[in-house]
N, C-alpha and C. Protein backbone atom coordinates (compact mmCIF):
# COMPACT_ATOMS: atom_id res chain seq x y z
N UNK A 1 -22.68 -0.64 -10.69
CA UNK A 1 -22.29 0.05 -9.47
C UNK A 1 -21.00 0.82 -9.75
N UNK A 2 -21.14 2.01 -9.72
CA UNK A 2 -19.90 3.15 -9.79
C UNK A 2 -18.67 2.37 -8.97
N UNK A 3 -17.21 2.54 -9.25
CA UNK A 3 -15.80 1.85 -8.88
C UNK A 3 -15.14 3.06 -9.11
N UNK A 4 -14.52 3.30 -8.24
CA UNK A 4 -13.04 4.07 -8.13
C UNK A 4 -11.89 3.31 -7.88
N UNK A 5 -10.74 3.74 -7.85
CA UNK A 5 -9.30 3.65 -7.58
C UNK A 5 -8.22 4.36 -7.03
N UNK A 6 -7.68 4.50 -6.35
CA UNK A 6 -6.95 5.82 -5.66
C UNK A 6 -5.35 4.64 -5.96
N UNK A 7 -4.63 5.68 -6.06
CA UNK A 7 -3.07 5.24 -6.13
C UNK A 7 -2.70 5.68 -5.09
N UNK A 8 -1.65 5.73 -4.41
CA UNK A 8 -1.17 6.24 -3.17
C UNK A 8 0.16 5.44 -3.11
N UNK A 9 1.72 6.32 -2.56
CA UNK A 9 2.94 5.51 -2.26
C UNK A 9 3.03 5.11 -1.15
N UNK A 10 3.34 3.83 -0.46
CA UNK A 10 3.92 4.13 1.25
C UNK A 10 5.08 3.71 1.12
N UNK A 11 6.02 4.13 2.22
CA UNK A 11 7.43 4.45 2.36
C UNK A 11 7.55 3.98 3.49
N UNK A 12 8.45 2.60 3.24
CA UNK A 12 8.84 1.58 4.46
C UNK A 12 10.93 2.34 4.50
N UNK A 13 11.32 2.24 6.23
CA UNK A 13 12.22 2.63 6.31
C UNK A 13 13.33 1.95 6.61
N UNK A 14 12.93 0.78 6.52
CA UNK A 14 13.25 -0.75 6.84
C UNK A 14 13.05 -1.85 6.24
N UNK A 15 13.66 -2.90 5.90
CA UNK A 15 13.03 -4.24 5.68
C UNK A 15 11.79 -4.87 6.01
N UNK A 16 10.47 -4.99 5.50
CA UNK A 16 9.71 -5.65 6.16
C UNK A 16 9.03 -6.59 5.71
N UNK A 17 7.76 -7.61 6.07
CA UNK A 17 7.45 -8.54 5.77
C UNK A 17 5.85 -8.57 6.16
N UNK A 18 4.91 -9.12 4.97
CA UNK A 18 3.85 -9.19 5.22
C UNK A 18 3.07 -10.87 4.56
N UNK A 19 1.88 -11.33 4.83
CA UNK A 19 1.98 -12.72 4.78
C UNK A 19 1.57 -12.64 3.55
N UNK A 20 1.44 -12.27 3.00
CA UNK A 20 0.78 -12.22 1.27
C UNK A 20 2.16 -11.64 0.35
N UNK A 21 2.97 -11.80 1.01
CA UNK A 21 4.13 -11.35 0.31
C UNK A 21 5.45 -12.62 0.56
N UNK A 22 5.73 -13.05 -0.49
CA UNK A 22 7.00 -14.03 -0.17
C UNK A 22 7.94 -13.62 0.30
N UNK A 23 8.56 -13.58 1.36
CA UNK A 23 9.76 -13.30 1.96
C UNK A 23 10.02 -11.96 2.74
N UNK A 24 11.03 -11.70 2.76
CA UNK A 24 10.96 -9.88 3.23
C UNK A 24 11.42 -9.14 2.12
N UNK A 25 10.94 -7.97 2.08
CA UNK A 25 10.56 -6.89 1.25
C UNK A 25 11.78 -5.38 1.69
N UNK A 26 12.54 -5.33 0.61
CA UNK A 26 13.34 -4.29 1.00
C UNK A 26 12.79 -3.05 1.50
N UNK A 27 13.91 -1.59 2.02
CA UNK A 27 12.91 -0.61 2.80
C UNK A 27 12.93 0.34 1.28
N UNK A 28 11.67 1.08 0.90
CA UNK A 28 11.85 1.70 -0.07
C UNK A 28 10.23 2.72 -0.11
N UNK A 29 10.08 2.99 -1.54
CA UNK A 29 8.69 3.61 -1.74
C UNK A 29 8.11 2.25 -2.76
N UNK A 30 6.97 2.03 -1.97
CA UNK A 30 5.88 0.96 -2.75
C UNK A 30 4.37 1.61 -3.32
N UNK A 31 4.26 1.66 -4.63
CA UNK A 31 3.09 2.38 -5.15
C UNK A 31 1.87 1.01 -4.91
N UNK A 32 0.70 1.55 -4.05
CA UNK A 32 -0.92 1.07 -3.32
C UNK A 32 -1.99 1.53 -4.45
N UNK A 33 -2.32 0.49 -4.71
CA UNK A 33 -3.85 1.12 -5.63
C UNK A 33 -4.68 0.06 -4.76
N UNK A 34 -6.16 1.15 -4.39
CA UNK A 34 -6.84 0.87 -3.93
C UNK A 34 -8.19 0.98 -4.85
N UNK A 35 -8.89 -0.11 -5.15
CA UNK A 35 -10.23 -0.08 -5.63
C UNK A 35 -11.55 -0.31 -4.79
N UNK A 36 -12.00 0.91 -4.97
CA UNK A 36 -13.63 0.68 -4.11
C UNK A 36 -14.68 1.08 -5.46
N UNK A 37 -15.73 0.61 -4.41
CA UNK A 37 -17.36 0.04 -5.06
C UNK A 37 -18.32 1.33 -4.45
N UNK A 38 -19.13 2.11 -4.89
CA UNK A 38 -19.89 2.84 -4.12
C UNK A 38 -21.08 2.11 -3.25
N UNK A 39 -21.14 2.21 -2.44
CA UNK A 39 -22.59 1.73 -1.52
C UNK A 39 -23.73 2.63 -1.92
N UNK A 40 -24.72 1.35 -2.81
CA UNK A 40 -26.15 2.17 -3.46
C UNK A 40 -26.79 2.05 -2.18
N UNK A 41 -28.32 2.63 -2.01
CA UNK A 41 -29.16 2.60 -1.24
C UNK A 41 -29.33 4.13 -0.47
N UNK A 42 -27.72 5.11 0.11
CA UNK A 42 -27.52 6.11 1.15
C UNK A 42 -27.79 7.55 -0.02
N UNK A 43 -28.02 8.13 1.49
CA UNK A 43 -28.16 9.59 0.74
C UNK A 43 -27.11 10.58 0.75
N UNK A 44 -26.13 9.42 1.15
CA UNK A 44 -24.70 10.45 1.11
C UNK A 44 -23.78 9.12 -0.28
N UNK A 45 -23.14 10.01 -0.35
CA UNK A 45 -22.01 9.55 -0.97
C UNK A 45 -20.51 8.53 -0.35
N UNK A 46 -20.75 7.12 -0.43
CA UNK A 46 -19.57 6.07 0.20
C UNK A 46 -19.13 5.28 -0.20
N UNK A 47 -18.49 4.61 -0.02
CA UNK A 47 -17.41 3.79 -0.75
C UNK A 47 -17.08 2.69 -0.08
N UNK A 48 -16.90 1.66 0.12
CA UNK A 48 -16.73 0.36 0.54
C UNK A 48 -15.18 -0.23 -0.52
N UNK A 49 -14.40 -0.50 -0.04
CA UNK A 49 -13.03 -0.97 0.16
C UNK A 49 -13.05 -2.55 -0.84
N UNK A 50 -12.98 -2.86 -2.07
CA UNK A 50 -12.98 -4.18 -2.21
C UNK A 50 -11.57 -4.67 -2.58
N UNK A 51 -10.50 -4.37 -2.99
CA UNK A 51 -9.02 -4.98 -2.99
C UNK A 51 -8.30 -3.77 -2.90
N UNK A 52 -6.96 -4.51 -1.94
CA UNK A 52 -5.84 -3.37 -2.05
C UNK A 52 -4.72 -4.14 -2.56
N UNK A 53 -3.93 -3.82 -3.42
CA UNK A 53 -2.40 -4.44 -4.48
C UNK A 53 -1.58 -3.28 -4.17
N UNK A 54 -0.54 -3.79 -4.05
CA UNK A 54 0.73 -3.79 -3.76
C UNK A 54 1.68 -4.05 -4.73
N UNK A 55 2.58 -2.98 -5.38
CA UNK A 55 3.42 -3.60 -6.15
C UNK A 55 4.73 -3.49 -6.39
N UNK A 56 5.25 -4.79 -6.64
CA UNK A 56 6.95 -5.31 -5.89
C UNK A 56 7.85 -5.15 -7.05
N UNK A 57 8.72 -4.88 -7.05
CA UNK A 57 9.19 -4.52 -6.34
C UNK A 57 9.30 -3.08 -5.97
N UNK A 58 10.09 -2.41 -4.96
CA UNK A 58 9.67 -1.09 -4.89
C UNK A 58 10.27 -0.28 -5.64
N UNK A 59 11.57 -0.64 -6.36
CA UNK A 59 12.72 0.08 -7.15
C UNK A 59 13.19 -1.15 -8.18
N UNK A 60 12.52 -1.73 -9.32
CA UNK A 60 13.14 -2.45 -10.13
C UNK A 60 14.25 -2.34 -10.56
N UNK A 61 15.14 -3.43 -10.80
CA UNK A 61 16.27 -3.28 -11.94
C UNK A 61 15.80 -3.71 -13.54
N UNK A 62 16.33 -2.75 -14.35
CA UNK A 62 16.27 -2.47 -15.60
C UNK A 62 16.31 -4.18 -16.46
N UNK A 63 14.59 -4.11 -16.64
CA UNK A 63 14.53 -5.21 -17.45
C UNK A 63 13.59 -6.27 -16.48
N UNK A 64 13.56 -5.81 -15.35
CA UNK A 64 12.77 -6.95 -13.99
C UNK A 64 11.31 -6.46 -14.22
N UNK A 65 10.42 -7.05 -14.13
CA UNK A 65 8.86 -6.67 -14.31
C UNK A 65 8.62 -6.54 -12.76
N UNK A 66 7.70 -5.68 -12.28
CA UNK A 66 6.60 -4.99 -11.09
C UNK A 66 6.01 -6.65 -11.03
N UNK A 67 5.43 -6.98 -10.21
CA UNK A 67 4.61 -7.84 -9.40
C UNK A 67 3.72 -7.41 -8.34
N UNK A 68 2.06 -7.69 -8.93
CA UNK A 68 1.30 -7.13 -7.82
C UNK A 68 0.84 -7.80 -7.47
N UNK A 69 0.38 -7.66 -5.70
CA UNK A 69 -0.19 -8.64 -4.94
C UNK A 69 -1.22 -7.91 -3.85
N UNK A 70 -1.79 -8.87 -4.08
CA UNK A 70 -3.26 -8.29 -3.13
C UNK A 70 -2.72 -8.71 -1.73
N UNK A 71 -3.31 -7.27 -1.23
CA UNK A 71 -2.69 -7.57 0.40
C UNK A 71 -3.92 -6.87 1.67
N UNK A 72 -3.73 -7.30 2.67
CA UNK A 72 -4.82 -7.02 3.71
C UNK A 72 -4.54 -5.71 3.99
N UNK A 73 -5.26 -4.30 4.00
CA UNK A 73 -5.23 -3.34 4.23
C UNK A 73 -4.66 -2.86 5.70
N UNK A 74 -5.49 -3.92 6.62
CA UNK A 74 -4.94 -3.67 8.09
C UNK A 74 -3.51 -3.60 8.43
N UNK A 75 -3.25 -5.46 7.71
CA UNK A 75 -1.63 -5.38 7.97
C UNK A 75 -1.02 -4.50 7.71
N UNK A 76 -1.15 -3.97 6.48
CA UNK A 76 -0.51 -3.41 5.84
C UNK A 76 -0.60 -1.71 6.46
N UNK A 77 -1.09 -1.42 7.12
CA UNK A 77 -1.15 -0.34 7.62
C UNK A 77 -0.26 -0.48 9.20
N UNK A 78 -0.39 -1.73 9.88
CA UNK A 78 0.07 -2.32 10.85
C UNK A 78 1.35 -2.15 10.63
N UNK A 79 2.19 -2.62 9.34
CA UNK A 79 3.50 -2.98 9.11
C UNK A 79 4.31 -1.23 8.86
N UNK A 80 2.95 -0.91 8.24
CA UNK A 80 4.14 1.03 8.56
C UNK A 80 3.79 1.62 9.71
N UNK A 81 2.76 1.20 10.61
CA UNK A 81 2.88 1.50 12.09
C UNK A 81 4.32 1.13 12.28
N UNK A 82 4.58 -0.03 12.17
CA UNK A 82 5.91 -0.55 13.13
C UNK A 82 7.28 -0.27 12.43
N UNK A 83 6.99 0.36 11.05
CA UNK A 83 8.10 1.06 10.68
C UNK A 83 8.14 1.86 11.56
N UNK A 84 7.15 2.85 11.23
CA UNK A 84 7.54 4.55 11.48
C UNK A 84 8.00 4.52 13.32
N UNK A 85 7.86 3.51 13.97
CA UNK A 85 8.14 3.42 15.44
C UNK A 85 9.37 2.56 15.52
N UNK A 86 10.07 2.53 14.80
CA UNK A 86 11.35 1.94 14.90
C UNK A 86 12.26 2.90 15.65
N UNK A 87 12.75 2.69 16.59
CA UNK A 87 14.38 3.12 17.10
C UNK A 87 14.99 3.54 15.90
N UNK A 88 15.55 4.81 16.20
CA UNK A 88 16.72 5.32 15.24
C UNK A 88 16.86 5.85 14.11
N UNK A 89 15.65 5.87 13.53
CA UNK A 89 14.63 6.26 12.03
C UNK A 89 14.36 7.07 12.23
N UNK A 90 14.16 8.68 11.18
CA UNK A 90 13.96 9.96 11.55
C UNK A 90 12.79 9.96 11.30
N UNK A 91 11.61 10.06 11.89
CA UNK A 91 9.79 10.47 12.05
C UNK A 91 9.79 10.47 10.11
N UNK A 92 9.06 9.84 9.43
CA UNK A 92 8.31 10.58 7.99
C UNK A 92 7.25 10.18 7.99
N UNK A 93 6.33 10.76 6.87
CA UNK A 93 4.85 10.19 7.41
C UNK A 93 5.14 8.77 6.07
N UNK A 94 4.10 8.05 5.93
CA UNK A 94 4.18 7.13 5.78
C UNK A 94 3.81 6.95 4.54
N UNK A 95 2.34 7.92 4.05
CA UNK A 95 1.53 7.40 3.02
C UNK A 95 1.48 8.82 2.54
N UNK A 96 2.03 9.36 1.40
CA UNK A 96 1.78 10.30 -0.13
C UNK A 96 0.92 9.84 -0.66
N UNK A 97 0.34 11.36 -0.92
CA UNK A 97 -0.94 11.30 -1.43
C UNK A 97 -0.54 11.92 -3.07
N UNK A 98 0.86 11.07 -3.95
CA UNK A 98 0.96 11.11 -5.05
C UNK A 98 0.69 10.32 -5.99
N UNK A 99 0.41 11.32 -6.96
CA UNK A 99 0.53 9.97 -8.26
C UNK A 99 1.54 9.24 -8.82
N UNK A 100 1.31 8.43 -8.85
CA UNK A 100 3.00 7.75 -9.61
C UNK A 100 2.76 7.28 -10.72
């Protein structure tokens, strides 16, 4: 079955915290790789969602290793909802569509 991967950054503007993550998580840019599975059977072309990782930290110090963790897509979309609606934070969008 054909697998893709998309990378993507999101940009928290704040401290935040998600349950698949130990503790709270500074505000920064966090690089998302997403792996999907194609759905055989259709006469179109789709993709079905099987893990999303996350990886920590968002700005290492020199010599600290990245840590990735599989995390729920929803929350995790939930948790930069409630960034980007924070009091006092200037509007950015959330999710770059770069490579890192």
């Amino acid at each position: 079955m054909p697998t893709r991967s998309t990378t993507t950054a999101v940009t928290f503007k704040a401290p935040f915290k998600l349950s698949s993550v130990d503790g709270e998580q500074p505000a920064g840019t966090y690089r998302v790789e997403t792996d999907e599975e194609q759905v055989d059977g259709l006469s179109f072309s789709a993709f079905h969602r099987t893990s999303t990782t996350l990886f920590l930290p968002a700005d290492p110090k020199p010599g600290m290793t990245r840590e990735s963790v599989q995390v729920d897509p929803q929350e995790l979309a939930e948790a930069l909802a409630a960034d980007a609606a924070m009091p006092g934070l200037q509007p950015n969008p959330n999710i770059h569509k770069e490579a890192l």
